[in-house]
Protein backbone atom coordinates (compact mmCIF):
# COMPACT_ATOMS: atom_id res chain seq x y z
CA UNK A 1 0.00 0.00 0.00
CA UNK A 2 1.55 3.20 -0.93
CA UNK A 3 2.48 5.51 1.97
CA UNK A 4 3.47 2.42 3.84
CA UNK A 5 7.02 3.04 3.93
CA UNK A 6 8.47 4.47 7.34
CA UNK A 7 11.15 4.54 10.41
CA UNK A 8 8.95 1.88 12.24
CA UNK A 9 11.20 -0.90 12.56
CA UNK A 10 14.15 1.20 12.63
CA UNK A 11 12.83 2.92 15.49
CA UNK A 12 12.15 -0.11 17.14
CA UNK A 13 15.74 -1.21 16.69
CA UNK A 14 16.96 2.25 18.03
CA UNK A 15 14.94 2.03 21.33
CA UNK A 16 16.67 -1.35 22.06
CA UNK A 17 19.54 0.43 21.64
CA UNK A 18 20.95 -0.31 18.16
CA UNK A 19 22.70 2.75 16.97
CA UNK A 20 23.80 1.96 13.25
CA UNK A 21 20.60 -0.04 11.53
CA UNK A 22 20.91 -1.35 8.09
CA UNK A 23 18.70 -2.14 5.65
CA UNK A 24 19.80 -4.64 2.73
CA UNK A 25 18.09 -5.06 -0.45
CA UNK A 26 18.98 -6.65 -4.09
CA UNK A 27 17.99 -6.63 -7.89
CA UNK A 28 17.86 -8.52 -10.77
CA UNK A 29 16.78 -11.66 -9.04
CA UNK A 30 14.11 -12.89 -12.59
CA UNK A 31 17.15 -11.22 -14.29
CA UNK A 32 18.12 -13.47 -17.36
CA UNK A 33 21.12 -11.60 -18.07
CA UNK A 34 23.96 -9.69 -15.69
CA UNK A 35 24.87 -9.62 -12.16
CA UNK A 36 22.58 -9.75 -8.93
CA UNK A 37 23.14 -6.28 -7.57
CA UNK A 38 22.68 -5.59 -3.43
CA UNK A 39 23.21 -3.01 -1.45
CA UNK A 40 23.19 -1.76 2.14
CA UNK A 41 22.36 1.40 3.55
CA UNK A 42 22.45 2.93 7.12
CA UNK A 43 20.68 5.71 7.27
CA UNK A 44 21.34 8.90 9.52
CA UNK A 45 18.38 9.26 12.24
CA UNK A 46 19.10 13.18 11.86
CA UNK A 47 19.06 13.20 8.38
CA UNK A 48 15.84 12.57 6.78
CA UNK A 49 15.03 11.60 3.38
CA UNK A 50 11.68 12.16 2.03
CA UNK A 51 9.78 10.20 -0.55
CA UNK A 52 12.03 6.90 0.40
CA UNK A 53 9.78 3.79 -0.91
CA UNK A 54 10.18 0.14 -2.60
CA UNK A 55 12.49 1.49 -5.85
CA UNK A 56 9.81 -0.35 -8.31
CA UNK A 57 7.37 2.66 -7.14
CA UNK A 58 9.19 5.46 -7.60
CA UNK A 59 10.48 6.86 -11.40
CA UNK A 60 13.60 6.37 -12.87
CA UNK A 61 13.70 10.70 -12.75
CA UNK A 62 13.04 10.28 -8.70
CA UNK A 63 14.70 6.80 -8.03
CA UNK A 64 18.20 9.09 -9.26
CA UNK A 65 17.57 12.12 -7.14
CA UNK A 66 17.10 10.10 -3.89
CA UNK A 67 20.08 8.29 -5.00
CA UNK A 68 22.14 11.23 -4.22
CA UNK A 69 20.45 11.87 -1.31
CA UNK A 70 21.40 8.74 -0.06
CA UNK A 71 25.23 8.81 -0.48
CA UNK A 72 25.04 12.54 0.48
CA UNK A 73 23.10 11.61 4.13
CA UNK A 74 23.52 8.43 5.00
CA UNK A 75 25.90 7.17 7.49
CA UNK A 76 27.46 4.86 5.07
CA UNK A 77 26.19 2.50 2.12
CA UNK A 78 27.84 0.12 0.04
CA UNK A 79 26.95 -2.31 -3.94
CA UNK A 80 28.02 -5.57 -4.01
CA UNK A 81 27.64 -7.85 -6.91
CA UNK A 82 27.21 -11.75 -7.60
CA UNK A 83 28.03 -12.21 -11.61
CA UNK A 84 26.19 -14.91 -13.75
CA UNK A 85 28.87 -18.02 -13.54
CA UNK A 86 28.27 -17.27 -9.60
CA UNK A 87 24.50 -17.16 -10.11
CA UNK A 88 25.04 -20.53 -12.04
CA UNK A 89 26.71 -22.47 -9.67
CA UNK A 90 24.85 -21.48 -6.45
CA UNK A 91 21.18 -20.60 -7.50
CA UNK A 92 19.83 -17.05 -7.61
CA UNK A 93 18.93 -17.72 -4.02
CA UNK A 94 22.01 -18.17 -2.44
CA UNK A 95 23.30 -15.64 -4.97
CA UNK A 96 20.85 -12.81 -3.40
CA UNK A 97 22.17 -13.58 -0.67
CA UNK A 98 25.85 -13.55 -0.88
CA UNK A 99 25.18 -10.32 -2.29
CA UNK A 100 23.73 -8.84 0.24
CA UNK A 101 25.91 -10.12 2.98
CA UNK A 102 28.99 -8.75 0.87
CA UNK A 103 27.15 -4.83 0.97
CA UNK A 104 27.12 -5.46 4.26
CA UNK A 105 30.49 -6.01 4.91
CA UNK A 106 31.37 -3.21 3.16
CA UNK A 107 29.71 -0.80 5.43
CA UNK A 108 31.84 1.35 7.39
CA UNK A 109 31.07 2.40 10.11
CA UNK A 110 29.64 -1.31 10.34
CA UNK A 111 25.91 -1.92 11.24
CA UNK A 112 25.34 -3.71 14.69
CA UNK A 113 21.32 -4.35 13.58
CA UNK A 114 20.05 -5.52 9.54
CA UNK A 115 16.45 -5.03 8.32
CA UNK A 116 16.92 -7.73 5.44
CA UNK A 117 14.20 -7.48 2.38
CA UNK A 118 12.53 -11.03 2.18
CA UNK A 119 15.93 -13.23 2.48
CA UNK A 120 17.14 -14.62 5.96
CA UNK A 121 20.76 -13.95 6.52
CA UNK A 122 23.52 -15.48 8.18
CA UNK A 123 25.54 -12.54 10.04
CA UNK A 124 27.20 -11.58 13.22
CA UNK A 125 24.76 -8.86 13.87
CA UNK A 126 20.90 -9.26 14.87
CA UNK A 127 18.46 -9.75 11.95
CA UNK A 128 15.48 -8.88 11.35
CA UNK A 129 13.89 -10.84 7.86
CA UNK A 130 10.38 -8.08 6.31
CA UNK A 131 8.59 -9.63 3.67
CA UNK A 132 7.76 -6.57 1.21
CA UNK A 133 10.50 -4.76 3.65
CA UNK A 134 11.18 -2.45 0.66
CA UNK A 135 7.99 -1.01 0.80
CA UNK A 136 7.91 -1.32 5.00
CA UNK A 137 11.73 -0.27 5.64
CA UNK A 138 13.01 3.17 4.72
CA UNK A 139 16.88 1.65 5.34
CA UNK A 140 15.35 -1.46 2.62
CA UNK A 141 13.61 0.96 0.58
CA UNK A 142 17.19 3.03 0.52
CA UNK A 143 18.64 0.00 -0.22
CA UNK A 144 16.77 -0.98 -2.96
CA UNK A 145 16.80 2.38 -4.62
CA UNK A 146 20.61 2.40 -4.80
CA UNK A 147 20.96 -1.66 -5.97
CA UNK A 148 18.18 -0.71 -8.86
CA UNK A 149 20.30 2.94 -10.16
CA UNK A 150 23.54 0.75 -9.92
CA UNK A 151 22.21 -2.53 -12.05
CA UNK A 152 20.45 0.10 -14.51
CA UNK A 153 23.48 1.65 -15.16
CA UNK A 154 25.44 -1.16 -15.17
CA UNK A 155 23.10 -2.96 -17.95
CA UNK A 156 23.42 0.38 -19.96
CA UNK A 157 27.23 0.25 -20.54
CA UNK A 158 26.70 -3.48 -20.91
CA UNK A 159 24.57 -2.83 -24.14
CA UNK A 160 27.12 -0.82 -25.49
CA UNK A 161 28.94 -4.20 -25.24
CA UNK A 162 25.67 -6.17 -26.71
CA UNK A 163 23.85 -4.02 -28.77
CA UNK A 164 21.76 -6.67 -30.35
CA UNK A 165 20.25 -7.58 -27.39
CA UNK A 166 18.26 -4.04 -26.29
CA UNK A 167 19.70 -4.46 -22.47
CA UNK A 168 18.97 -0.70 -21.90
CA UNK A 169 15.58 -1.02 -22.41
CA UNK A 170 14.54 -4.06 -20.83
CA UNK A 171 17.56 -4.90 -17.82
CA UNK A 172 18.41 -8.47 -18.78
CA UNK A 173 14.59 -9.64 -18.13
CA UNK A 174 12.57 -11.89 -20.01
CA UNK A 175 10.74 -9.66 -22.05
CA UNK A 176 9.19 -10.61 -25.48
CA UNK A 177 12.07 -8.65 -27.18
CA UNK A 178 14.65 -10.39 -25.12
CA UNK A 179 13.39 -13.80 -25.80
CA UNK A 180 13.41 -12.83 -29.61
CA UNK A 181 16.99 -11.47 -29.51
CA UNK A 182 17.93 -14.92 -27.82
CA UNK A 183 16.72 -16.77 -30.23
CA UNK A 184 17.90 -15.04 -32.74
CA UNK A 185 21.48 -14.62 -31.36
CA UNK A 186 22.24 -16.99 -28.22
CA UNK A 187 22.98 -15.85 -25.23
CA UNK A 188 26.05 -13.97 -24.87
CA UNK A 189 28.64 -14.80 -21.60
CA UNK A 190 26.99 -12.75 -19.50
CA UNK A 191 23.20 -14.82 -19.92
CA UNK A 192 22.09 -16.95 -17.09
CA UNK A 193 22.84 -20.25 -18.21
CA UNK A 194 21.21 -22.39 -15.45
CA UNK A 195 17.54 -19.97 -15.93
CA UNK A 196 15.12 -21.44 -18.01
CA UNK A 197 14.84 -19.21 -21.14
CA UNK A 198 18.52 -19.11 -21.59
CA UNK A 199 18.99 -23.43 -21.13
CA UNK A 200 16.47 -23.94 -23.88
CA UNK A 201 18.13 -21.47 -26.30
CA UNK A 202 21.62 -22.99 -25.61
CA UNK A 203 19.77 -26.68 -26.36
CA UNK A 204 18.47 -25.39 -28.75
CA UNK A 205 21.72 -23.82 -30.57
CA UNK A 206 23.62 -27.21 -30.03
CA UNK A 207 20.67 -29.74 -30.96
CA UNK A 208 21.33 -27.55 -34.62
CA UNK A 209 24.87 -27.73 -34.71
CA UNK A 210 24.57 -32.08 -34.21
CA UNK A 211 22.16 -32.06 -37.25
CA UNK A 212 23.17 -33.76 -40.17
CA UNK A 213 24.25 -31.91 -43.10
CA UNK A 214 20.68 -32.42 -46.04
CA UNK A 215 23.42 -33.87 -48.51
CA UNK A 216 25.43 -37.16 -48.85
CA UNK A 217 29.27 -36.37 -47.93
CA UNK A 218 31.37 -38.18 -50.82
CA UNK A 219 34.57 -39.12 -48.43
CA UNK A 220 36.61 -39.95 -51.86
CA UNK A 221 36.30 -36.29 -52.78
């Protein structure tokens, strides 16, 4: 519900005496291209930042200003990234997480209590696990907005690097034109190999190269 977002559970960690909460978040999760992106953000209980909120509700215009915001007020903040071989090998889920445990040890000062977005996390410091914490959590919604700006510029370089692929416009997610350029081209290095979409274009590439040739090879020449 919009409006939702606020310094509830932060507070809540404050009055038990927790003086540097953090909130975690990450992107690109349904991602069929690039890096899982997390990052961590302990916000400033003097400075305030309005209009804070789950980064998928606020515009790209906005989700840049608060950005800046951010780095300029917050206490500290860090991006940490899991790349697609690591996404391969683990599972996106353990990947999420490793991501966001790495932004968190980053921060510096370091955080002595984490509001974590949906994803239990093993850490030395109290945890506290919000389902929809980006839209709950101003330290998750923080978080979130600063993993989104990073991935989204991230996956425009990228397409500089792919242009056939239209990465700028859609983020490495399985849009129609995404699963079109796949087909049409493969996936490139950086493509989720172990996702779904991805697997059944690389079957797909390799069940065409075994075919045999339509013609009758002469081996005398």
């Amino acid at each position: 519900m919009a409006g939702s977002c606020s310094r509830r559970y932060e507070r809540m960690a404050w009055r038990r005496g927790f003086g540097r909460v953090a909130g975690t978040d990450e992107v690109g999760r349904g991602a069929l291209f690039g890096p899982v992106v997390a990052a961590a953000v302990i916000l400033d209980p003097a400075r305030r930042i309005p209009g804070l909120d789950d980064s998928k509700r606020v515009s790209r215009r906005r989700r840049l200003e608060l950005a800046e915001k951010i780095k300029e007020r917050a206490l500290a903040y860090a991006v940490a990234y899991v790349n697609p071989d690591r996404i391969d090998a683990w599972n996106i889920y353990q990947a999420s997480r490793q991501a966001m445990v790495a932004a968190l040890s980053q921060l510096y000062p370091p955080a002595d209590f984490v509001l974590s977005d949906a994803l239990p996390l093993d850490l030395p410091v109290p945890c506290r696990t919000l389902i929809r914490g980006d839209a709950r959590s101003v330290s998750i919604a923080a978080a979130s907005i600063l993993a989104k700006v990073e991935r989204d510029a991230l996956l425009r370089e990228l397409d500089l690097l792919y242009p056939a692929y239209g990465l700028a416009r859609h983020k490495g997610y399985a849009t129609r034109e995404h699963l079109e350029k796949l087909r049409q081209h493969g996936p490139t290095p950086l493509h989720r190999r172990s996702f779904a979409p991805v697997r059944a274009c690389l079957e797909w590439v390799l069940s065409a190269a075994q075919e045999p040739l339509p013609f009758r090879v002469n081996p005398s020449g």
